[in-house]
C-alpha atoms as a PDB file:
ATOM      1  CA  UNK A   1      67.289  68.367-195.184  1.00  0.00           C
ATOM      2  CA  UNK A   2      64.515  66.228-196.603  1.00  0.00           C
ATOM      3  CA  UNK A   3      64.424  66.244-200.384  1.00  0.00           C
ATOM      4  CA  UNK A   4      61.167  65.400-202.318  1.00  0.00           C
ATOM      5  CA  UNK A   5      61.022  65.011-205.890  1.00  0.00           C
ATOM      6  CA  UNK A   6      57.913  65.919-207.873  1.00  0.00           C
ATOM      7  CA  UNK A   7      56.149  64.319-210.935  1.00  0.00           C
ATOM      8  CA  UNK A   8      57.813  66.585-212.941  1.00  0.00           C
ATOM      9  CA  UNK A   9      61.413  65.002-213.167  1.00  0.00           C
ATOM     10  CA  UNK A  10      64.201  67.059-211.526  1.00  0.00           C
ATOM     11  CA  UNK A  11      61.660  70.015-209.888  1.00  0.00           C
ATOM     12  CA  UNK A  12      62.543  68.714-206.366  1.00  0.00           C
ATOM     13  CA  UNK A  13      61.114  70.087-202.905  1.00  0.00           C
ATOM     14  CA  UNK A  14      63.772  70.687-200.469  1.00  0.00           C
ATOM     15  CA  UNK A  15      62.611  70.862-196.617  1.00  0.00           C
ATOM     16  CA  UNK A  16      65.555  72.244-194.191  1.00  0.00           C
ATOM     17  CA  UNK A  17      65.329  71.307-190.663  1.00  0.00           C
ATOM     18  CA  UNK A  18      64.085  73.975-188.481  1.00  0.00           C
ATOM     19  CA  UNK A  19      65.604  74.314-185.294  1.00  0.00           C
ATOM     20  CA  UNK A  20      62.926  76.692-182.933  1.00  0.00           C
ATOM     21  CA  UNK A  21      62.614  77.555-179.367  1.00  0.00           C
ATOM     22  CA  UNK A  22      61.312  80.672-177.606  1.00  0.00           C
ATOM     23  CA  UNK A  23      63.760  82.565-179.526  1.00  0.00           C
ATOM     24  CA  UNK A  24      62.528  81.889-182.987  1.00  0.00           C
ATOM     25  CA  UNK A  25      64.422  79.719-185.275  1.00  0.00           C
ATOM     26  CA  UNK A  26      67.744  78.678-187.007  1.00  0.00           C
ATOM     27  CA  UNK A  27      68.124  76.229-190.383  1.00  0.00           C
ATOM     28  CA  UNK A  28      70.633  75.672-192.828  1.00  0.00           C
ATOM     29  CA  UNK A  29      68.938  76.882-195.984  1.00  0.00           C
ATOM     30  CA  UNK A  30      72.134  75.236-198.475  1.00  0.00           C
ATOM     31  CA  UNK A  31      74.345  73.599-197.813  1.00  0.00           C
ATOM     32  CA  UNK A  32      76.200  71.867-201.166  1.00  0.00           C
ATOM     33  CA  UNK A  33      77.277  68.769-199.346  1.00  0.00           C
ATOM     34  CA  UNK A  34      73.641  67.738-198.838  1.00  0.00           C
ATOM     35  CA  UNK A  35      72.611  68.806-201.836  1.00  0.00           C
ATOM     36  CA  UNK A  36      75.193  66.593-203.930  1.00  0.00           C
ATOM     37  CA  UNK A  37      74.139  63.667-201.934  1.00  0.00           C
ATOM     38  CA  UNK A  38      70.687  64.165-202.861  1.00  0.00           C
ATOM     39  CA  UNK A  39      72.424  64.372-206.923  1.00  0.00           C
ATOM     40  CA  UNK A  40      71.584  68.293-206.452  1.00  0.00           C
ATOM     41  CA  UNK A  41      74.887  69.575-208.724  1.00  0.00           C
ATOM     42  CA  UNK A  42      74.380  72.889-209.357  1.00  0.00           C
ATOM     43  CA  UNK A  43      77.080  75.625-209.007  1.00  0.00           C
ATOM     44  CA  UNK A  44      74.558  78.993-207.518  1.00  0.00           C
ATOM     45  CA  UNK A  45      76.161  81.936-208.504  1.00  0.00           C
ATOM     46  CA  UNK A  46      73.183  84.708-208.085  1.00  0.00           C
ATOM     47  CA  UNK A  47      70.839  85.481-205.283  1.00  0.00           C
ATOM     48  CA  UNK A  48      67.404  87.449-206.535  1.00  0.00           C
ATOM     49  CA  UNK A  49      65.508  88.863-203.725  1.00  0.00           C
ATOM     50  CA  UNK A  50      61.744  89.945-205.134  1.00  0.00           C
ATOM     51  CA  UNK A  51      58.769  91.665-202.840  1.00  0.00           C
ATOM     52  CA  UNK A  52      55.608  91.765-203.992  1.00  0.00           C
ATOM     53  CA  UNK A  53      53.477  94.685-201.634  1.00  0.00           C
ATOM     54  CA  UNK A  54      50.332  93.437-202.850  1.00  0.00           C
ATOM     55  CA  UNK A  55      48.513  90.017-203.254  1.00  0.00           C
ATOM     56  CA  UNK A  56      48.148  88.529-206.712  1.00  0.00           C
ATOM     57  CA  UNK A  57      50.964  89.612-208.253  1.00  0.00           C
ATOM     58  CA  UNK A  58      52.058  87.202-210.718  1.00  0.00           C
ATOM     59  CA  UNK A  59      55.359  87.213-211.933  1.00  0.00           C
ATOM     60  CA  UNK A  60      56.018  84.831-214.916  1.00  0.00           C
ATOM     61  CA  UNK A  61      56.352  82.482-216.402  1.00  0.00           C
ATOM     62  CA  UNK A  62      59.735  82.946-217.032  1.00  0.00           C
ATOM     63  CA  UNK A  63      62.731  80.882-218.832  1.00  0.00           C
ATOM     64  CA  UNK A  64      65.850  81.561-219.830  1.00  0.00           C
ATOM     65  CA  UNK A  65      67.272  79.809-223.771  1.00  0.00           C
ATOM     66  CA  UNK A  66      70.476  77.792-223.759  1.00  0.00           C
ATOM     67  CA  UNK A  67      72.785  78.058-223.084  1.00  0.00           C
ATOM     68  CA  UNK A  68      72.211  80.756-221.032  1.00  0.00           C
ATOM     69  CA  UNK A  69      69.484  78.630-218.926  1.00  0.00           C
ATOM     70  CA  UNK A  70      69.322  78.684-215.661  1.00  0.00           C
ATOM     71  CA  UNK A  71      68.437  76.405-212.436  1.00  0.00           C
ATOM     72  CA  UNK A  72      66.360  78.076-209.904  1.00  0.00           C
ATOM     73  CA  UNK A  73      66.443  77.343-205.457  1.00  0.00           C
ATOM     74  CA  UNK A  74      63.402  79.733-204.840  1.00  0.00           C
ATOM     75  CA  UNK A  75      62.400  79.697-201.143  1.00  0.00           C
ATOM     76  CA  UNK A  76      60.024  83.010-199.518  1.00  0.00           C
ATOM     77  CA  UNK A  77      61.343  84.847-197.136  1.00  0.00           C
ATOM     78  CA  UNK A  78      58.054  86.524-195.823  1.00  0.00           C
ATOM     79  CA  UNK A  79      54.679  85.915-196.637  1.00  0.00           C
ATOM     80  CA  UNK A  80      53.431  83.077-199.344  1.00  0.00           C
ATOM     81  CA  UNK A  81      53.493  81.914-202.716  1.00  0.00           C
ATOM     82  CA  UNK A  82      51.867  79.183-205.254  1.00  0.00           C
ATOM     83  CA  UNK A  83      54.620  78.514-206.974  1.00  0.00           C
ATOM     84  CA  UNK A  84      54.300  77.123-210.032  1.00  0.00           C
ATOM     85  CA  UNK A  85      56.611  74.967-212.784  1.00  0.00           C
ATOM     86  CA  UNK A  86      56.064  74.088-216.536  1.00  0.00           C
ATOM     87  CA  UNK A  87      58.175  71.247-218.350  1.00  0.00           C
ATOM     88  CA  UNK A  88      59.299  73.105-221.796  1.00  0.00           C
ATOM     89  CA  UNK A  89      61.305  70.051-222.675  1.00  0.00           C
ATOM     90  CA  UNK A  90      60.074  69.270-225.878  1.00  0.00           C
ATOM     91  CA  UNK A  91      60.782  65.315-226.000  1.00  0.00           C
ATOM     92  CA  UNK A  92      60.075  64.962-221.792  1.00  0.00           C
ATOM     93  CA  UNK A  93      57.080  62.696-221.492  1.00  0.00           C
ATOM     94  CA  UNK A  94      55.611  65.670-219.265  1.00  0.00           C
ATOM     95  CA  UNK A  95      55.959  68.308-221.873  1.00  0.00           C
ATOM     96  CA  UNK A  96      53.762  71.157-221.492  1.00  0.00           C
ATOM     97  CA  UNK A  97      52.195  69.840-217.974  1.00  0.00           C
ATOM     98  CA  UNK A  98      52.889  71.486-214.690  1.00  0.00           C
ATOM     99  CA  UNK A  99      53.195  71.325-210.980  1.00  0.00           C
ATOM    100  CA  UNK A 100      51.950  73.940-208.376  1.00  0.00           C
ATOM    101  CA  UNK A 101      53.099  74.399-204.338  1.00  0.00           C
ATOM    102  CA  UNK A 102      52.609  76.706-201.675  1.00  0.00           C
ATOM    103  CA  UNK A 103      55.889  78.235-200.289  1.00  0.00           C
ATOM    104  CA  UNK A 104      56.150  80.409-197.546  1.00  0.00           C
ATOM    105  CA  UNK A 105      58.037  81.781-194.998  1.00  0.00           C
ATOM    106  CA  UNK A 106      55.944  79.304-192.666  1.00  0.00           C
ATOM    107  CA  UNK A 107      56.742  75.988-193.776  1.00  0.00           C
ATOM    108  CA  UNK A 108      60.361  77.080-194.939  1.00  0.00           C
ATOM    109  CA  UNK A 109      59.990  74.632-198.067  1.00  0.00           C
ATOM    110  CA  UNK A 110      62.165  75.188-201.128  1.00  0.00           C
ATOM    111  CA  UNK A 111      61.737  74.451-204.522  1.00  0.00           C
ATOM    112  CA  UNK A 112      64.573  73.632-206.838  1.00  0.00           C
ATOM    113  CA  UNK A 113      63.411  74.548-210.718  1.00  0.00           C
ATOM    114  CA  UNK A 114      66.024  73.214-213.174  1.00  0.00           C
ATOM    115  CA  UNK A 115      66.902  74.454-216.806  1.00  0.00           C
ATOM    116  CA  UNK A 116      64.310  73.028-218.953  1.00  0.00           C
ATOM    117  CA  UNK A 117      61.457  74.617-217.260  1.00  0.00           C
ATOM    118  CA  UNK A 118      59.297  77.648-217.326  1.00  0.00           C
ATOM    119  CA  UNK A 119      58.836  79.807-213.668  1.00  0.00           C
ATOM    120  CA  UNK A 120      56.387  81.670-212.143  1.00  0.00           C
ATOM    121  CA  UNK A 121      54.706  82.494-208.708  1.00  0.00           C
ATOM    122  CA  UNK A 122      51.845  84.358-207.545  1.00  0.00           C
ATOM    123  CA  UNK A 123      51.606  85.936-203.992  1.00  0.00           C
ATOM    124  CA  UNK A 124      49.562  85.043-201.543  1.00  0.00           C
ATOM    125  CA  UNK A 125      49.516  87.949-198.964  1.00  0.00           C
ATOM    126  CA  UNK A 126      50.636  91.421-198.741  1.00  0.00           C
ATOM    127  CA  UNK A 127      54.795  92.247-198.404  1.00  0.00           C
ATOM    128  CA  UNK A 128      55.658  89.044-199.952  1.00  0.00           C
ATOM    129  CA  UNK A 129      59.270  88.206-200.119  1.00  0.00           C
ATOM    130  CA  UNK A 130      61.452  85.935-202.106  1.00  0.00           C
ATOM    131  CA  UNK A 131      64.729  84.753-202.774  1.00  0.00           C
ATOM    132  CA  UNK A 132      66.018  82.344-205.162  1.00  0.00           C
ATOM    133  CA  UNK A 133      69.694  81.554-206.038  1.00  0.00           C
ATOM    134  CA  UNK A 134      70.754  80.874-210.175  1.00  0.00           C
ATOM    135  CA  UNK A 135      73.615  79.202-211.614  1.00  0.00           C
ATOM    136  CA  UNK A 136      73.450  81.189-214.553  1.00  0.00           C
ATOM    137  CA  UNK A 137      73.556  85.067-214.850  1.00  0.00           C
ATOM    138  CA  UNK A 138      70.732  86.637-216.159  1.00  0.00           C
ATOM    139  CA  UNK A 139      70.932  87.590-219.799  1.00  0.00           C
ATOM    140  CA  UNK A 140      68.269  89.551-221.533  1.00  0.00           C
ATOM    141  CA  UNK A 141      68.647  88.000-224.804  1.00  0.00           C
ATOM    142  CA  UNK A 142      67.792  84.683-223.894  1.00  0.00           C
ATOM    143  CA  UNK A 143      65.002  85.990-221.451  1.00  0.00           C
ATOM    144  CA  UNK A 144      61.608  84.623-222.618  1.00  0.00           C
ATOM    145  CA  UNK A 145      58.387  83.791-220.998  1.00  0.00           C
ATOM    146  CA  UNK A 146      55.293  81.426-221.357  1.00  0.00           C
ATOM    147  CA  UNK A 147      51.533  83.965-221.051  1.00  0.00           C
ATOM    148  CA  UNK A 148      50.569  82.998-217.383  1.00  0.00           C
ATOM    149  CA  UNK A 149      47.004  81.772-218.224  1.00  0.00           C
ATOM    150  CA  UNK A 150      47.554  79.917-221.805  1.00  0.00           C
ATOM    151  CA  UNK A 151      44.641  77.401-221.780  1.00  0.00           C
ATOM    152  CA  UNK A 152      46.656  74.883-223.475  1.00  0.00           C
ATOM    153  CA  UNK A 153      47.908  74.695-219.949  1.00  0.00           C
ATOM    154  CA  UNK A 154      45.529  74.679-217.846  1.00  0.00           C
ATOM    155  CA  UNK A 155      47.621  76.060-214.846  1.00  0.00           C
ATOM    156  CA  UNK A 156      45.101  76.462-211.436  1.00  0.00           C
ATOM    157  CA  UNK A 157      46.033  79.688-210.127  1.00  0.00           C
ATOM    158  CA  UNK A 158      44.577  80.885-207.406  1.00  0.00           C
ATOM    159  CA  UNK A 159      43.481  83.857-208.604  1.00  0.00           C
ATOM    160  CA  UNK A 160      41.746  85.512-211.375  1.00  0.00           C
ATOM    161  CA  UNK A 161      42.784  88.704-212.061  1.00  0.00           C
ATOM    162  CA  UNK A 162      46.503  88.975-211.108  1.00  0.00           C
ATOM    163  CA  UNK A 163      48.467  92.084-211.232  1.00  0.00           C
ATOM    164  CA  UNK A 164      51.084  91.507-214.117  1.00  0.00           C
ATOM    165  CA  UNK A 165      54.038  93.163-215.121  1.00  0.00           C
ATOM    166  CA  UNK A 166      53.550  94.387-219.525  1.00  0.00           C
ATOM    167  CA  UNK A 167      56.376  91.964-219.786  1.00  0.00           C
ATOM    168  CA  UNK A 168      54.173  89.210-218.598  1.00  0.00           C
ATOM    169  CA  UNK A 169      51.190  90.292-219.988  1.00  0.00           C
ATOM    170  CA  UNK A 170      52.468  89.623-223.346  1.00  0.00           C
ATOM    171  CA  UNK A 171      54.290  86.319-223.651  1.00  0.00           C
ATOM    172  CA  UNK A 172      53.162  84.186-226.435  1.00  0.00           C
ATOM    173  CA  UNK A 173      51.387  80.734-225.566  1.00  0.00           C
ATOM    174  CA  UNK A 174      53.283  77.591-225.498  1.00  0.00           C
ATOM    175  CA  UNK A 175      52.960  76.640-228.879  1.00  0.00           C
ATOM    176  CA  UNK A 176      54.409  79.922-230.288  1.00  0.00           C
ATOM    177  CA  UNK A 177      57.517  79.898-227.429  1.00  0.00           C
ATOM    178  CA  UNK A 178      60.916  79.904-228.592  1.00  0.00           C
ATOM    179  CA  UNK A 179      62.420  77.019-226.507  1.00  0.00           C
ATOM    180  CA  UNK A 180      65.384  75.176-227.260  1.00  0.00           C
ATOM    181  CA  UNK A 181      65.300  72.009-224.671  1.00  0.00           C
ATOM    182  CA  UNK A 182      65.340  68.842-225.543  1.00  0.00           C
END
């Protein structure tokens, strides 16, 4: 596996080896040994599996409070995504900026989100599918979310007029989110 980081310190790109022939393909999508020689520590203990029928559904952006926080391994599964990632630290030097990439089930790349920063993807194509792994179980009373198109942000979605959940529709901006990393 080849391991990337991004300017956003921690949110790492993780790119299995693909091994294809006439058949199709095989890759290791984890495996813990590589990932704790790349200082990947994390102890997965949830798979989510989403699908998205249409294009332009966003979903997010989405956080979890400590100490219920959790690290995310998203990868797609079919289809694509522009997946994007939001520093909520309040004392990082990147507080408040963000990182987008395109995941799908094309170039197999993975992106590993860790506790500290707000989620959230928007699809691509039709019958979009994805799957992340957690280390923490979800709990609904540390669920909270950053409003997808705060202009404080500035995120570049690639899209308009997304189809959002009511959930989504109504988290505050950043500057009114409850956060609690430092």
């Amino acid at each position: 596996m080849r391991v990337q980081p991004l300017k956003l310190k921690g949110v790492t790109i993780v790119e299995p080896v693909v091994h294809g022939d006439h058949r199709g393909f095989f890759m290791e999508s984890y495996n813990e040994q590589i990932f704790k020689e790349h200082g990947i520590h994390n102890n997965f203990i949830q798979d989510n599996h989403s699908l998205s029928s249409e294009p332009s559904v966003l979903r997010g952006l989405h956080y979890q409070l400590n100490p219920k926080a959790q690290t995310k391994l998203i990868r797609v599964l079919t289809g694509a995504i522009y997946d994007v990632v939001v520093d909520i630290r309040r004392n990082s030097p990147t507080f408040g900026q963000w990182v987008g990439v395109i995941l799908s089930e094309h170039n197999k790349r993975q992106l590993l989100v860790p506790k500290g920063f707000a989620h959230g993807f928007c699809t691509l194509v039709p019958n979009t599918q994805v799957l992340y792994k957690v280390d923490e179980y979800y709990s609904p009373e540390h669920d909270r979310g950053i409003l997808w198109n705060d202009p404080a942000l500035g995120i570049d979605w690639p899209m308009s007029n997304p189809i959002l959940s009511d959930k989504d529709q109504r988290h505050p901006l950043l500057k009114d989110a409850e956060m609690n990393f430092e």
